[in-house]
Protein backbone atom coordinates (compact mmCIF):
# COMPACT_ATOMS: atom_id res chain seq x y z
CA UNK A 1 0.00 0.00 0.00
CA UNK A 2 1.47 3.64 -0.55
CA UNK A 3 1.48 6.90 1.69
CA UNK A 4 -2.01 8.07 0.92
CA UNK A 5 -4.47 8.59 4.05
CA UNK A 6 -6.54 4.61 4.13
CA UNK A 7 -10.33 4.79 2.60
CA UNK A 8 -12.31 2.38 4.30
CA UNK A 9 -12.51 -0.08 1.73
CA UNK A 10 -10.85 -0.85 -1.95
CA UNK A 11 -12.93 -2.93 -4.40
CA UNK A 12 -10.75 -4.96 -6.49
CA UNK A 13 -12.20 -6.30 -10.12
CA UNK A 14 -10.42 -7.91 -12.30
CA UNK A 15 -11.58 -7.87 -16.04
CA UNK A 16 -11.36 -9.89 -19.10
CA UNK A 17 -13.56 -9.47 -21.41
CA UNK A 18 -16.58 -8.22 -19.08
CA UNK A 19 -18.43 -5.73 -21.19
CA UNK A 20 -21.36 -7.66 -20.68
CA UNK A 21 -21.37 -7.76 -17.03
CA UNK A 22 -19.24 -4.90 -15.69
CA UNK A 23 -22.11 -2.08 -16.28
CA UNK A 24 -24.33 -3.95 -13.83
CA UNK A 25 -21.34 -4.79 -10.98
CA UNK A 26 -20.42 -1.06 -10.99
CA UNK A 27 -24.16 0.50 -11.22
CA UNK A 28 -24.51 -1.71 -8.13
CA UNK A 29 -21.24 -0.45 -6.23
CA UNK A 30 -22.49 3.02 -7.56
CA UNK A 31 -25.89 2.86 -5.24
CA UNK A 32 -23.66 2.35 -2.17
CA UNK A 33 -20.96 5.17 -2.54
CA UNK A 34 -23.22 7.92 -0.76
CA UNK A 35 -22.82 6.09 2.59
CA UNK A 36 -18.87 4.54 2.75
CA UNK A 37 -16.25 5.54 2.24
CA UNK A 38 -14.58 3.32 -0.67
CA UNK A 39 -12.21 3.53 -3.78
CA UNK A 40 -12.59 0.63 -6.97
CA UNK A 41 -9.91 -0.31 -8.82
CA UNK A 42 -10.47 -2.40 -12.28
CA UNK A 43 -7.67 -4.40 -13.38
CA UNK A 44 -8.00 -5.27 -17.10
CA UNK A 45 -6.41 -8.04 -18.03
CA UNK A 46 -5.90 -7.41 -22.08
CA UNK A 47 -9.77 -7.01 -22.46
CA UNK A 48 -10.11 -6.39 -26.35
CA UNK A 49 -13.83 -5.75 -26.07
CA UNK A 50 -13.92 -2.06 -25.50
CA UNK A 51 -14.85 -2.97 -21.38
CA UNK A 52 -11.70 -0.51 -19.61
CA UNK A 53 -12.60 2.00 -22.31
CA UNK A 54 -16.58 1.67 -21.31
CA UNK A 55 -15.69 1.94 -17.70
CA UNK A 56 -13.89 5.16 -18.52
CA UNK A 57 -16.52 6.93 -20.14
CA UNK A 58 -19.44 5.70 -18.07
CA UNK A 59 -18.09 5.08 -14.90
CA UNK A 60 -15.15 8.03 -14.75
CA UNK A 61 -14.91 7.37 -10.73
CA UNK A 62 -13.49 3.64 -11.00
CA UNK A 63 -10.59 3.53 -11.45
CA UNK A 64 -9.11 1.52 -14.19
CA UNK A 65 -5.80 -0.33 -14.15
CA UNK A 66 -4.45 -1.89 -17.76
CA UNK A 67 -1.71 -4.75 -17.25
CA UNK A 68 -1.35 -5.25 -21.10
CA UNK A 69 -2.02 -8.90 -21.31
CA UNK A 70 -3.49 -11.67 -19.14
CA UNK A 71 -1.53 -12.44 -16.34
CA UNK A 72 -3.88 -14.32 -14.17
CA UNK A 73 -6.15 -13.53 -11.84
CA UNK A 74 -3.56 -13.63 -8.62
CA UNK A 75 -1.54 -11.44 -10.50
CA UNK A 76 -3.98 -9.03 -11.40
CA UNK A 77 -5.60 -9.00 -8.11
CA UNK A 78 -2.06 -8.12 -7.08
CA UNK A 79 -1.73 -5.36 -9.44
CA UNK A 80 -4.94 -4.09 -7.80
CA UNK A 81 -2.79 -4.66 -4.48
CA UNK A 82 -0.53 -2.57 -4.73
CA UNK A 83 -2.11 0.93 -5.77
CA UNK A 84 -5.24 0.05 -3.48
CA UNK A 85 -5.76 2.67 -0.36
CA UNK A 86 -8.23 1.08 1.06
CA UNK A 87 -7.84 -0.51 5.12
CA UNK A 88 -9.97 -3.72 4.15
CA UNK A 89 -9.58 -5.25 0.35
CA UNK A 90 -13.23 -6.72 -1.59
CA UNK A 91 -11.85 -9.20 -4.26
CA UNK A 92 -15.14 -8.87 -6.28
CA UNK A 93 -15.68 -10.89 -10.03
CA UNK A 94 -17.52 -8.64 -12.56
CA UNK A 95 -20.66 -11.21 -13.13
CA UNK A 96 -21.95 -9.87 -9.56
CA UNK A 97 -24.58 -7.63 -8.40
CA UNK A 98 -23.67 -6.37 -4.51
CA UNK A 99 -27.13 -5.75 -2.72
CA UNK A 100 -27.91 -2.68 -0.61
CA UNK A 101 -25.98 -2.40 2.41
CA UNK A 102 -23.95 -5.22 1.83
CA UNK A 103 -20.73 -3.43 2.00
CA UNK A 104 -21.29 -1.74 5.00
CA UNK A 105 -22.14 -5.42 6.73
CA UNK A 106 -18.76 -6.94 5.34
CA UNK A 107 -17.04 -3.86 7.09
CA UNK A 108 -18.40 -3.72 10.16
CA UNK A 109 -17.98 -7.23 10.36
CA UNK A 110 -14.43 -7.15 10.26
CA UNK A 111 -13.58 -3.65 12.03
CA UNK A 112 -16.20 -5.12 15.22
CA UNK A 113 -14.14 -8.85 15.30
CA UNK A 114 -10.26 -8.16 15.02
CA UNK A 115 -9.42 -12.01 15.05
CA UNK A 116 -11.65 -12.24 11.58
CA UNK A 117 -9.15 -12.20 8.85
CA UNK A 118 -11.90 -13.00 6.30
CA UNK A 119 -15.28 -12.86 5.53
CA UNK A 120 -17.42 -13.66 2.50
CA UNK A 121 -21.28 -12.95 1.97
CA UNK A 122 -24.40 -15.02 1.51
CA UNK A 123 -24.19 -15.57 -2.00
CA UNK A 124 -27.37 -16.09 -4.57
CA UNK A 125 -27.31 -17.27 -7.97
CA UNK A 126 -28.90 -15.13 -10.80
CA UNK A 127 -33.03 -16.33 -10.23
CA UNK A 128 -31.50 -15.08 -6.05
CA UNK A 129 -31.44 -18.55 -5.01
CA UNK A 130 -28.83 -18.71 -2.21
CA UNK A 131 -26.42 -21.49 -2.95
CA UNK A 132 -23.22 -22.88 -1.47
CA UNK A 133 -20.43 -20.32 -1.91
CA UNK A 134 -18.54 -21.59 1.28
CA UNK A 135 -16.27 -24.55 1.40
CA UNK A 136 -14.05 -26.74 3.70
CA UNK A 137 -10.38 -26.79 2.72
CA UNK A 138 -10.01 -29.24 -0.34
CA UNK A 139 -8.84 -32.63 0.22
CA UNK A 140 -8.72 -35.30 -2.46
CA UNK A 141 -12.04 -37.44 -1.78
CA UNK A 142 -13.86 -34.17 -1.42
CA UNK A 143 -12.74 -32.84 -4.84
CA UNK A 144 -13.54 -36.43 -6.35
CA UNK A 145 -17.01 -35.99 -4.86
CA UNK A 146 -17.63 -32.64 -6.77
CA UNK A 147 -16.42 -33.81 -10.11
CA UNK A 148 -18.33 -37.21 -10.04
CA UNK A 149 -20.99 -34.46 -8.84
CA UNK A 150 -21.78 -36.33 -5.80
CA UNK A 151 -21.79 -33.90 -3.75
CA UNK A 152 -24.82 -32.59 -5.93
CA UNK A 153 -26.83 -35.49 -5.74
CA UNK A 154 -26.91 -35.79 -2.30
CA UNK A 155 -26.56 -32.26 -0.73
CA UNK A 156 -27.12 -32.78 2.68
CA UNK A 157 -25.11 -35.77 2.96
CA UNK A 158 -22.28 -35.88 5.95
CA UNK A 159 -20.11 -39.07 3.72
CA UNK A 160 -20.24 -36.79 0.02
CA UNK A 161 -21.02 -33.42 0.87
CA UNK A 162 -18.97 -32.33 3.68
CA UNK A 163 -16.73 -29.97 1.51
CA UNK A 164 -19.64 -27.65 1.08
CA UNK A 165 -20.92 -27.86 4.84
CA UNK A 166 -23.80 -29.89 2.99
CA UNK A 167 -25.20 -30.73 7.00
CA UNK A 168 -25.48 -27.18 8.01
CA UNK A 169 -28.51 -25.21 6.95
CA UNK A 170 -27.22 -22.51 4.68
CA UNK A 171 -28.49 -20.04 6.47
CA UNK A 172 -26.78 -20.66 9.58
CA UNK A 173 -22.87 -20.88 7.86
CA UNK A 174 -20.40 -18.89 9.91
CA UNK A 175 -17.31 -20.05 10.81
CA UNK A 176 -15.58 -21.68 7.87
CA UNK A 177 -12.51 -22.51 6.10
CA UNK A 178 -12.77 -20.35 2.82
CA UNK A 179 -15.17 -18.11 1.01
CA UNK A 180 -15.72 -17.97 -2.61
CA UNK A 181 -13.51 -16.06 -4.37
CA UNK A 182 -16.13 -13.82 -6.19
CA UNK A 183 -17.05 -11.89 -3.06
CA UNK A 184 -14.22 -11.81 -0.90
CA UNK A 185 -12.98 -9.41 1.57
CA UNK A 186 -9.91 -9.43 3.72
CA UNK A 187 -8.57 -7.58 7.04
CA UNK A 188 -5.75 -4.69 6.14
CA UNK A 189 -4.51 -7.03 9.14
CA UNK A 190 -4.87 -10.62 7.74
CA UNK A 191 -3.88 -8.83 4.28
CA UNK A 192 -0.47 -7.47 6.45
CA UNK A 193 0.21 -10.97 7.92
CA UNK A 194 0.09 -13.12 4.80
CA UNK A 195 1.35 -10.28 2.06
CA UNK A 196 -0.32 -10.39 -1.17
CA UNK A 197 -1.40 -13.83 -3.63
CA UNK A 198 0.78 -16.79 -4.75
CA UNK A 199 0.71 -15.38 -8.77
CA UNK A 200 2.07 -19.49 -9.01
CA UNK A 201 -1.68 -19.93 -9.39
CA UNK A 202 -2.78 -18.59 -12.63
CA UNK A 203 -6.43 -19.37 -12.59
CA UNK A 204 -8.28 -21.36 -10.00
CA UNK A 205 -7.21 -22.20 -6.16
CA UNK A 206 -5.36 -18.84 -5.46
CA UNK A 207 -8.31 -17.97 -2.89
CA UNK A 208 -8.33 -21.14 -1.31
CA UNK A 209 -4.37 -20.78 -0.60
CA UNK A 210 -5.01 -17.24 0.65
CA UNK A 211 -7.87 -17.96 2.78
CA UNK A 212 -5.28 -21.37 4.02
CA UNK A 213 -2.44 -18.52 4.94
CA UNK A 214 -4.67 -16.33 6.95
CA UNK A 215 -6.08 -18.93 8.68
CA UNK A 216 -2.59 -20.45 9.25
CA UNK A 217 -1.53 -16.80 10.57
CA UNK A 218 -4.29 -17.25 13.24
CA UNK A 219 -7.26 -15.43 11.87
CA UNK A 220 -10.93 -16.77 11.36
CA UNK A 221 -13.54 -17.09 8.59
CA UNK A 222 -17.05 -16.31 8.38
CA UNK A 223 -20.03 -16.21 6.37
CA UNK A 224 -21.87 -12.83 7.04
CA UNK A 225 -25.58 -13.53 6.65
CA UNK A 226 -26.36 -9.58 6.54
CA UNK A 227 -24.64 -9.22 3.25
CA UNK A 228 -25.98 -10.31 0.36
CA UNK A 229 -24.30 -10.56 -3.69
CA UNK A 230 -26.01 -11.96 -6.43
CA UNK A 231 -23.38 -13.81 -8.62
CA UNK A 232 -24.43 -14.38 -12.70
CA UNK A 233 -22.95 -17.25 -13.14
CA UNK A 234 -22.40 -18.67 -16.36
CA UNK A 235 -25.09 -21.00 -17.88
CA UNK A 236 -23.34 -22.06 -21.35
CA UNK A 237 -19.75 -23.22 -21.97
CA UNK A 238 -17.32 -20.49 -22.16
CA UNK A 239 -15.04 -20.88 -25.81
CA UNK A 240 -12.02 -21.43 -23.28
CA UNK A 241 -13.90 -24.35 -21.21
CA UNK A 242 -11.00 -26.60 -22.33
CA UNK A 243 -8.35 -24.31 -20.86
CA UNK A 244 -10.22 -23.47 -17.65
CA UNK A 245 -10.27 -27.33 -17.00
CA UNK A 246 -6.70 -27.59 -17.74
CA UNK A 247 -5.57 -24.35 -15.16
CA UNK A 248 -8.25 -26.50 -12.79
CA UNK A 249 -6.33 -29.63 -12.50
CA UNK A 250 -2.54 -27.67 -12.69
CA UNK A 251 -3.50 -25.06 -10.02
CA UNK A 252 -5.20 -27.88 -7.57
CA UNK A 253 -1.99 -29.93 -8.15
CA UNK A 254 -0.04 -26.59 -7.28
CA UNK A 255 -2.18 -25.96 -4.31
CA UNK A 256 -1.59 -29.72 -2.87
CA UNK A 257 2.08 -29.88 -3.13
CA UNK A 258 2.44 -26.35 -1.21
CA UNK A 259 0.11 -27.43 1.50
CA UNK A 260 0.43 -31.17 1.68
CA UNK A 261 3.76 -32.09 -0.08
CA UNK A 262 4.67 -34.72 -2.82
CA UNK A 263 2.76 -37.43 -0.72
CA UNK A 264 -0.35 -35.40 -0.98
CA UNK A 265 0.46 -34.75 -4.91
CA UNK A 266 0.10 -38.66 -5.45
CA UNK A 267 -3.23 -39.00 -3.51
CA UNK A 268 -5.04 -36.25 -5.66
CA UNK A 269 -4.19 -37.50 -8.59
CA UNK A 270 -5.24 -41.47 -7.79
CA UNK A 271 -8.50 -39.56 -6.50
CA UNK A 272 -8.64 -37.70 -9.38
CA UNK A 273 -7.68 -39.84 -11.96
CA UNK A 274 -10.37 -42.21 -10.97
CA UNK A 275 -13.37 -39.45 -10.81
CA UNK A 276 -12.43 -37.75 -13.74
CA UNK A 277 -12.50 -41.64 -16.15
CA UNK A 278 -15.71 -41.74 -14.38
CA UNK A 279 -16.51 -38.19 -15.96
CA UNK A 280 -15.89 -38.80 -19.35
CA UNK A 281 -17.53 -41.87 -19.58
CA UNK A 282 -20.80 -40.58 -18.19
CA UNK A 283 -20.29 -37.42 -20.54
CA UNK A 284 -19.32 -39.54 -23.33
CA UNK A 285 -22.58 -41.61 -23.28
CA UNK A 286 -24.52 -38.57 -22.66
CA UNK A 287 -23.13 -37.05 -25.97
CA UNK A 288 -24.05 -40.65 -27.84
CA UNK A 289 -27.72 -40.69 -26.97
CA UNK A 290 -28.51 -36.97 -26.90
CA UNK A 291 -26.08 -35.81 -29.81
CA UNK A 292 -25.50 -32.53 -27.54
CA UNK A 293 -22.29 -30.92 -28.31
CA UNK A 294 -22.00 -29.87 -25.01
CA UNK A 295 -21.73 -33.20 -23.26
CA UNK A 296 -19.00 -33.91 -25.93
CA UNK A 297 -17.20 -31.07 -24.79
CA UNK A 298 -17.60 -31.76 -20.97
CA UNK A 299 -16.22 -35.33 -22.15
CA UNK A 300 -13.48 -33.80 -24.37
CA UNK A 301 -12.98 -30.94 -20.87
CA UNK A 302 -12.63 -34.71 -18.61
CA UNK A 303 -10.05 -36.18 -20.41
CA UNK A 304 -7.72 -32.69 -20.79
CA UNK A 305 -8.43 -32.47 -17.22
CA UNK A 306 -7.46 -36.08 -16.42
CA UNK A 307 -4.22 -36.04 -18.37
CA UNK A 308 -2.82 -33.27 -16.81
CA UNK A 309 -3.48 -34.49 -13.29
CA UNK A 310 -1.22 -37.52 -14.92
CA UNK A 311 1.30 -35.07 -16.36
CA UNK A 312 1.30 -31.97 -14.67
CA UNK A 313 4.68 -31.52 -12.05
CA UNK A 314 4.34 -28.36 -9.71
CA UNK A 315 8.21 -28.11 -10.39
């Protein structure tokens, strides 16, 4: 952070590509910038869609920084880092919608409970149906249960759904071990303790080894149910679904070896290896008997995945 008096609060975007959905993020951070005290910084990540320049002319009080090319969304975020004035740090995608009052909840949150290093809001999806944004720390039989989709097919199981606190109401999450990245905001204390993002991780898994180090440096977690973001997730493939599955399975192999060594490497990808076969045959005989071209590329998105759990060294 430089010399500059702290604002209450910097909001942290990154941007590819988000002409679609940045309008409605920052018309919503607009709403809220009568009452707090708060500074947003958009890091564009080589957008060639005319987004940074629309930001510019509609939005002349963001603030938007260009990095020139994509360099991940650690690195970005770090970008964002380092010319941010704000005391407490939002980490918020560009497919979201923050409700009213929201920020203020995330900030008193943290200023009234020092020992909170994180916390995260209830999150709904795009018809405002809350879902599971909150997660236990990975291990390798809870990531096999979300790709063989398990974990979806019995929600409020203890044995397959434990990674997303599937026995605790949703209303009632508090204390946990990480927040979705989408809507995240951290302490200027936690951020102090544990410095900025591992830019090792590209794409995937660099909130999950942020939210490991501040818990590691002592701090806690929590779900605040008083704030509230709508998140747009995407409903159709994305054109770079095959290279999102590949940074999936390099930056969880990444994320294991810091935080559980070569021994927890090898377990991962026997987990792995196993769930994602099971993937691509299920896709693959969806894609016979329906024709769909999506299930063919979910099946085609399994195997990438698979062979670069197989291939992929950290080293």
């Amino acid at each position: 952070m430089n010399s500059i008096a702290p604002i209450d609060l910097s909001v942290i975007i990154v941007n590819y590509n988000g002409k679609k959905d940045l309008p409605r993020c920052l018309a919503a951070l607009s709403a809220e910038r009568s009452g707090l005290s708060f500074e947003v910084l958009v890091v564009d990540n080589g957008s060639q869609d005319g987004s940074p320049e629309d930001v510019e002319q509609n939005f002349s009080w963001a603030h938007v920084i260009r990095t020139g090319k994509n360099l991940g969304y650690a690195a970005a975020c770090n970008r964002g880092l380092a010319e941010a004035h704000g005391r407490h740090i939002l980490l918020l995608n560009p497919d979201t919608e923050v409700l009213s009052g929201s920020l203020a909840a995330l900030i008193s949150a943290l200023d009234s409970n020092p020992e909170w290093g994180i916390v995260g809001p209830k999150m709904l999806d795009e018809q405002s149906i809350p879902y599971r944004a909150a997660r236990r720390f990975p291990k390798p039989y809870y990531l096999f249960c979300e790709c063989t989709r398990l974990v979806y097919f019995f929600p409020r199981s203890s044995l397959f759904s434990s990674y997303f606190y599937g026995n605790c109401g949703i209303d009632l999450l508090d204390r946990v071990d990480q927040v979705e990245g989408s809507a995240l905001m951290i302490s200027a204390t936690a951020r102090v303790a544990v410095g900025p993002m591992d830019e090792r991780f590209f794409l995937f898994f660099e909130e999950v080894d942020w939210c490991k180090r501040v818990q590691n440096a002592g701090f806690e977690i929590h779900i605040v149910q008083d704030a509230v973001v709508r998140h747009f997730r995407a409903t159709t493939m994305s054109r770079f679904y095959i290279e999102a599955r590949k940074a999936n399975a390099e930056s969880a192999v990444k994320y294991f070896h810091k935080h559980h060594g070569n021994k927890g490497v090898k377990s991962l990808k026997r987990w792995m290896t196993v769930a994602l076969w099971i993937r691509q045959i299920g896709a693959t005989v969806a894609g016979w008997l329906s024709r769909s071209e999506l299930a063919k590329l979910r099946a085609e998105g399994a195997r990438v995945e698979r062979q670069t759990y197989r291939r992929f060294s950290p080293l």
